[in-house]
N, C-alpha and C. Protein backbone atom coordinates (compact mmCIF):
# COMPACT_ATOMS: atom_id res chain seq x y z
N UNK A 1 43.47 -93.95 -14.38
CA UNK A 1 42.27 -94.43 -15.03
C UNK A 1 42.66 -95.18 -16.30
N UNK A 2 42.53 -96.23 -16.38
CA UNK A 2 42.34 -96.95 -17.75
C UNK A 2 41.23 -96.93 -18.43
N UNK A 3 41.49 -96.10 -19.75
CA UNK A 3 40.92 -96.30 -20.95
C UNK A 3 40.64 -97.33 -22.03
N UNK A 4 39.55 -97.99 -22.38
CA UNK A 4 39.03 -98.64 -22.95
C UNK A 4 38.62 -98.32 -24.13
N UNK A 5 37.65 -97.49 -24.11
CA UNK A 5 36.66 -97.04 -25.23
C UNK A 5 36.53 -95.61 -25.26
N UNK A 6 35.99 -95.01 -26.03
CA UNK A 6 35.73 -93.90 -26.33
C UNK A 6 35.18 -92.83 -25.36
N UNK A 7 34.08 -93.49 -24.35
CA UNK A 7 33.67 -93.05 -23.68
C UNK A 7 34.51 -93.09 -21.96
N UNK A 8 35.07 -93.62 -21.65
CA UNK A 8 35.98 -93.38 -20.80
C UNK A 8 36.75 -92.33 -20.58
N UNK A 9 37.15 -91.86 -21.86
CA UNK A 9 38.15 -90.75 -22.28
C UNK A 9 36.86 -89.58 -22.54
N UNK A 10 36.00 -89.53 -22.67
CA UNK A 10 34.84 -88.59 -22.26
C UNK A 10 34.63 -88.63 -20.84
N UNK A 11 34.34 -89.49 -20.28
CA UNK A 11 34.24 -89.29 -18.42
C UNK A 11 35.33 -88.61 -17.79
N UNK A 12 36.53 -89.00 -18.44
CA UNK A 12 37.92 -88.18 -17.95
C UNK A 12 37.83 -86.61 -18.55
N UNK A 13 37.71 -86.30 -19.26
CA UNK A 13 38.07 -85.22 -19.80
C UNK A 13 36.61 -84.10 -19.13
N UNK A 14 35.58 -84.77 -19.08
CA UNK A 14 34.36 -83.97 -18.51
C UNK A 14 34.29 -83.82 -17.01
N UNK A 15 34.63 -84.50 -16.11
CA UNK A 15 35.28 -84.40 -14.47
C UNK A 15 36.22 -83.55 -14.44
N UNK A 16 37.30 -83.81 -15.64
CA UNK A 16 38.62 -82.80 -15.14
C UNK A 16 38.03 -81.62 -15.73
N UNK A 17 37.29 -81.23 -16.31
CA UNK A 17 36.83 -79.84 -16.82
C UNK A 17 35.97 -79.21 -15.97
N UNK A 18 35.22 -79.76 -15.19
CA UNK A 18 33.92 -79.71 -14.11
C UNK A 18 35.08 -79.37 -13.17
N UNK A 19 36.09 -80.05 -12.20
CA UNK A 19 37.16 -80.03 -11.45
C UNK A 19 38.05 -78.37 -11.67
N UNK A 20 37.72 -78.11 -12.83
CA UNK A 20 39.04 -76.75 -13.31
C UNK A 20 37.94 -76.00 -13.16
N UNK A 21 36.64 -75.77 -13.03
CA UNK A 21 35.43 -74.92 -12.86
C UNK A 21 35.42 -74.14 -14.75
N UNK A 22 35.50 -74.88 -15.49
CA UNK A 22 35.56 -74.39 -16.83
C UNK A 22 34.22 -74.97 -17.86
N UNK A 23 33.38 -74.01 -18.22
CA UNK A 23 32.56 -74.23 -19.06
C UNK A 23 33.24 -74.89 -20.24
N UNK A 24 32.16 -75.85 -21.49
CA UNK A 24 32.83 -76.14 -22.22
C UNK A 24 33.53 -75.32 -23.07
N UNK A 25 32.51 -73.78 -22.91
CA UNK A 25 33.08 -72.94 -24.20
C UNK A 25 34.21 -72.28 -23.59
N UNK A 26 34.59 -72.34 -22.33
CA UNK A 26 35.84 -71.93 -21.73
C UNK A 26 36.88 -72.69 -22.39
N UNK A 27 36.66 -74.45 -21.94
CA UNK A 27 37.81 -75.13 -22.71
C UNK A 27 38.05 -75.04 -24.26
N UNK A 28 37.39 -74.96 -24.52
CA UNK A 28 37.14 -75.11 -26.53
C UNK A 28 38.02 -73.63 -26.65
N UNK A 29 37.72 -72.77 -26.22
CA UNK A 29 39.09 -71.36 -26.23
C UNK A 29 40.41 -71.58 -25.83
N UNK A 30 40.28 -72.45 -24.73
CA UNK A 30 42.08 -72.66 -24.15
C UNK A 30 42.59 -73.49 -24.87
N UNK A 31 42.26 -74.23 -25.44
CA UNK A 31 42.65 -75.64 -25.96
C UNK A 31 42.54 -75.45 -27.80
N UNK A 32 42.14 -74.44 -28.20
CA UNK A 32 42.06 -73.73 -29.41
C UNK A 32 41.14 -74.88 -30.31
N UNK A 33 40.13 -75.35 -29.65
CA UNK A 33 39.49 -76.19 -30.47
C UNK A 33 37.57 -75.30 -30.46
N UNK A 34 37.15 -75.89 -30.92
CA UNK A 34 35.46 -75.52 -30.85
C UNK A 34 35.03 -76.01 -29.88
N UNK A 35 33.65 -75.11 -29.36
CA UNK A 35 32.89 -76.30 -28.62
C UNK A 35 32.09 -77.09 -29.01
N UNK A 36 31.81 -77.04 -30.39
CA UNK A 36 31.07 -78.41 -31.06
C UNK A 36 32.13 -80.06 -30.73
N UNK A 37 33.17 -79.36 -31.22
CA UNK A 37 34.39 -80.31 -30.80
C UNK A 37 33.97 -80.61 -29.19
N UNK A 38 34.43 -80.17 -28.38
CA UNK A 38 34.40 -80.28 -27.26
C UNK A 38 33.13 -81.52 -26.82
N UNK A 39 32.32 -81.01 -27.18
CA UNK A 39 30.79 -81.33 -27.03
C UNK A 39 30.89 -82.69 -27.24
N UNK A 40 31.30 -83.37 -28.67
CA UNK A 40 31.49 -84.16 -29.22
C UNK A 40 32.42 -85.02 -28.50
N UNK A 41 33.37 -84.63 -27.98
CA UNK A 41 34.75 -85.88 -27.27
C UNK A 41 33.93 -85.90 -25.97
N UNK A 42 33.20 -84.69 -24.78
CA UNK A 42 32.53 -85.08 -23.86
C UNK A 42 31.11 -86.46 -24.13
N UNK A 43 30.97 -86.22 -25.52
CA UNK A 43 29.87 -87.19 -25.24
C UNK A 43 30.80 -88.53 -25.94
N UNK A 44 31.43 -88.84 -26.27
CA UNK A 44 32.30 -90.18 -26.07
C UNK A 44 32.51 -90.35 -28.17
N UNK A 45 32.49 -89.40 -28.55
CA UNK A 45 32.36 -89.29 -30.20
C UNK A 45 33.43 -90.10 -30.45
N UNK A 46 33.95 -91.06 -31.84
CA UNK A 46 35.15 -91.80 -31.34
C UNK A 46 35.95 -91.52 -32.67
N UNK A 47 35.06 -90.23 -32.99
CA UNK A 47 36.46 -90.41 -34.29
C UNK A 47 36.86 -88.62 -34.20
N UNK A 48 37.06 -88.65 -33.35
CA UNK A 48 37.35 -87.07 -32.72
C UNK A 48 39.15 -86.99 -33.16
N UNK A 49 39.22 -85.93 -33.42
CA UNK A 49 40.69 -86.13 -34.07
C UNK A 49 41.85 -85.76 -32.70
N UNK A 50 42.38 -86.97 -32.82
CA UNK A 50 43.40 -86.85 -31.83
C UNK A 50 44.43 -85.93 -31.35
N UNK A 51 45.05 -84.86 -32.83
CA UNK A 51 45.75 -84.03 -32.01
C UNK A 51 44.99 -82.97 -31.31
N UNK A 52 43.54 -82.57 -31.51
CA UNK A 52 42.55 -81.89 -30.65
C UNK A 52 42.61 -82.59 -29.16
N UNK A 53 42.09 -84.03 -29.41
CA UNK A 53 42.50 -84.65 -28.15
C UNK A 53 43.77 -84.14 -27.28
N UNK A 54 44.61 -84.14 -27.86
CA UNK A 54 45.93 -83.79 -26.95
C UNK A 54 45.95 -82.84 -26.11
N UNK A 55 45.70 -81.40 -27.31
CA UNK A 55 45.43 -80.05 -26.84
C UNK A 55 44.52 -80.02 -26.01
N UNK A 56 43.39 -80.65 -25.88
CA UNK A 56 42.60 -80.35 -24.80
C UNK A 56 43.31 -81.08 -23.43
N UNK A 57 44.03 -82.50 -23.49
CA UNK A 57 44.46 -83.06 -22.30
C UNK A 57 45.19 -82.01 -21.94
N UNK A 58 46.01 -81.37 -22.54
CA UNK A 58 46.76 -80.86 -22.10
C UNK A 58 46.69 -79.53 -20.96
N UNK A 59 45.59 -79.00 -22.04
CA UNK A 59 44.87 -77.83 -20.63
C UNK A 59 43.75 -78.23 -19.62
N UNK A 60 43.79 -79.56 -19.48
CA UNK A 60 42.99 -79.97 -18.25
C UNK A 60 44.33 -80.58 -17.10
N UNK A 61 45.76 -80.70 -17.90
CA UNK A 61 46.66 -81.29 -16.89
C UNK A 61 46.54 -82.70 -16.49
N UNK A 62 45.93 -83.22 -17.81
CA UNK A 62 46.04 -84.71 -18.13
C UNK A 62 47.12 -85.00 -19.16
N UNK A 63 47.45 -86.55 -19.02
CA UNK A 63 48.01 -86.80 -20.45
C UNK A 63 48.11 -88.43 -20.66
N UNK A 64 48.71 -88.66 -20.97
CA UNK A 64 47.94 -90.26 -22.07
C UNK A 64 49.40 -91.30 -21.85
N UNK A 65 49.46 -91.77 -20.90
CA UNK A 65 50.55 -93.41 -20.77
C UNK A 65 49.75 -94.42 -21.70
N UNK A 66 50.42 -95.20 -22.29
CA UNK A 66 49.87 -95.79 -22.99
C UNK A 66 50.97 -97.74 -22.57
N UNK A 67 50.29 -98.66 -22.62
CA UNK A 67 50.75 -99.56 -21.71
C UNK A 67 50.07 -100.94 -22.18
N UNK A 68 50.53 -101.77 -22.57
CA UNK A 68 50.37 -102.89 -23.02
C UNK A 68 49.35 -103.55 -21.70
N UNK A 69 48.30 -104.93 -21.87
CA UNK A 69 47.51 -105.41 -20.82
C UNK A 69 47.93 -106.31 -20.45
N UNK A 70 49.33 -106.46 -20.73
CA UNK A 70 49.90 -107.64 -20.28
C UNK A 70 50.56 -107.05 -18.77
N UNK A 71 51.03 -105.73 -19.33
CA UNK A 71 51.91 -105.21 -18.25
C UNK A 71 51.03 -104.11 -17.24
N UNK A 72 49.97 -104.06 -17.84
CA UNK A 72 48.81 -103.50 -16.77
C UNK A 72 48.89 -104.64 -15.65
N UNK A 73 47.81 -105.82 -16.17
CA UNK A 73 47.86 -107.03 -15.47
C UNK A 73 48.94 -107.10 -14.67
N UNK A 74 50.14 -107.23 -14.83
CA UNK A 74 51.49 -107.74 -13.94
C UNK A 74 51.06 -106.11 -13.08
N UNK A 75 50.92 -105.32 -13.16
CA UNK A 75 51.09 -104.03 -12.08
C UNK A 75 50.17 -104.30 -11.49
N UNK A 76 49.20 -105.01 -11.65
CA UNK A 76 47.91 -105.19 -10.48
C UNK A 76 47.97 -106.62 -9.73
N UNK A 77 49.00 -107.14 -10.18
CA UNK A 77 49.26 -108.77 -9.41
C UNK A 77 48.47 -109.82 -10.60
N UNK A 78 47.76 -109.45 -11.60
CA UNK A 78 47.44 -110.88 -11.76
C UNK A 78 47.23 -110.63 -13.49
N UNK A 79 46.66 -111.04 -13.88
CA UNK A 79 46.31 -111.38 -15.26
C UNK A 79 44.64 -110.45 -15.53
N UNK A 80 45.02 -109.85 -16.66
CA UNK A 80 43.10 -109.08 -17.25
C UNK A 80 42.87 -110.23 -18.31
């Protein structure tokens, strides 16, 4: 999945949590963050602090490639 915006990275993180059968206040315990937090990155909040971000990818068994759009483009055959 390529990420764009803020809310992308909320659609990912709220599927893979729905997918693990985990309430939010389940994740906000594993991931040692709140569920206000939680709440906040599911609804696409964009100044959510990133090493929270991590910790939570991390206990959903996500994690973050990060990739120039030049070299996206060339992996899909053409130009974005």
């Amino acid at each position: 999945m390529v990420i764009r915006e803020a809310a992308d990275l909320a659609s990912a993180v709220r599927a893979a949590r729905r997918r693990h059968n985990l309430r939010q206040a389940d994740l906000a315990g594993l991931s040692g963050t709140g569920l206000r937090f939680i709440s906040e990155l599911e609804r696409g909040k964009s100044t959510v602090a990133l090493n929270k971000v991590i910790d939570v990818l991390n206990v959903l068994g996500l994690c973050i490639h990060v990739t120039s759009s030049q070299e996206l483009a060339e992996s899909r055959g053409g130009l974005e």
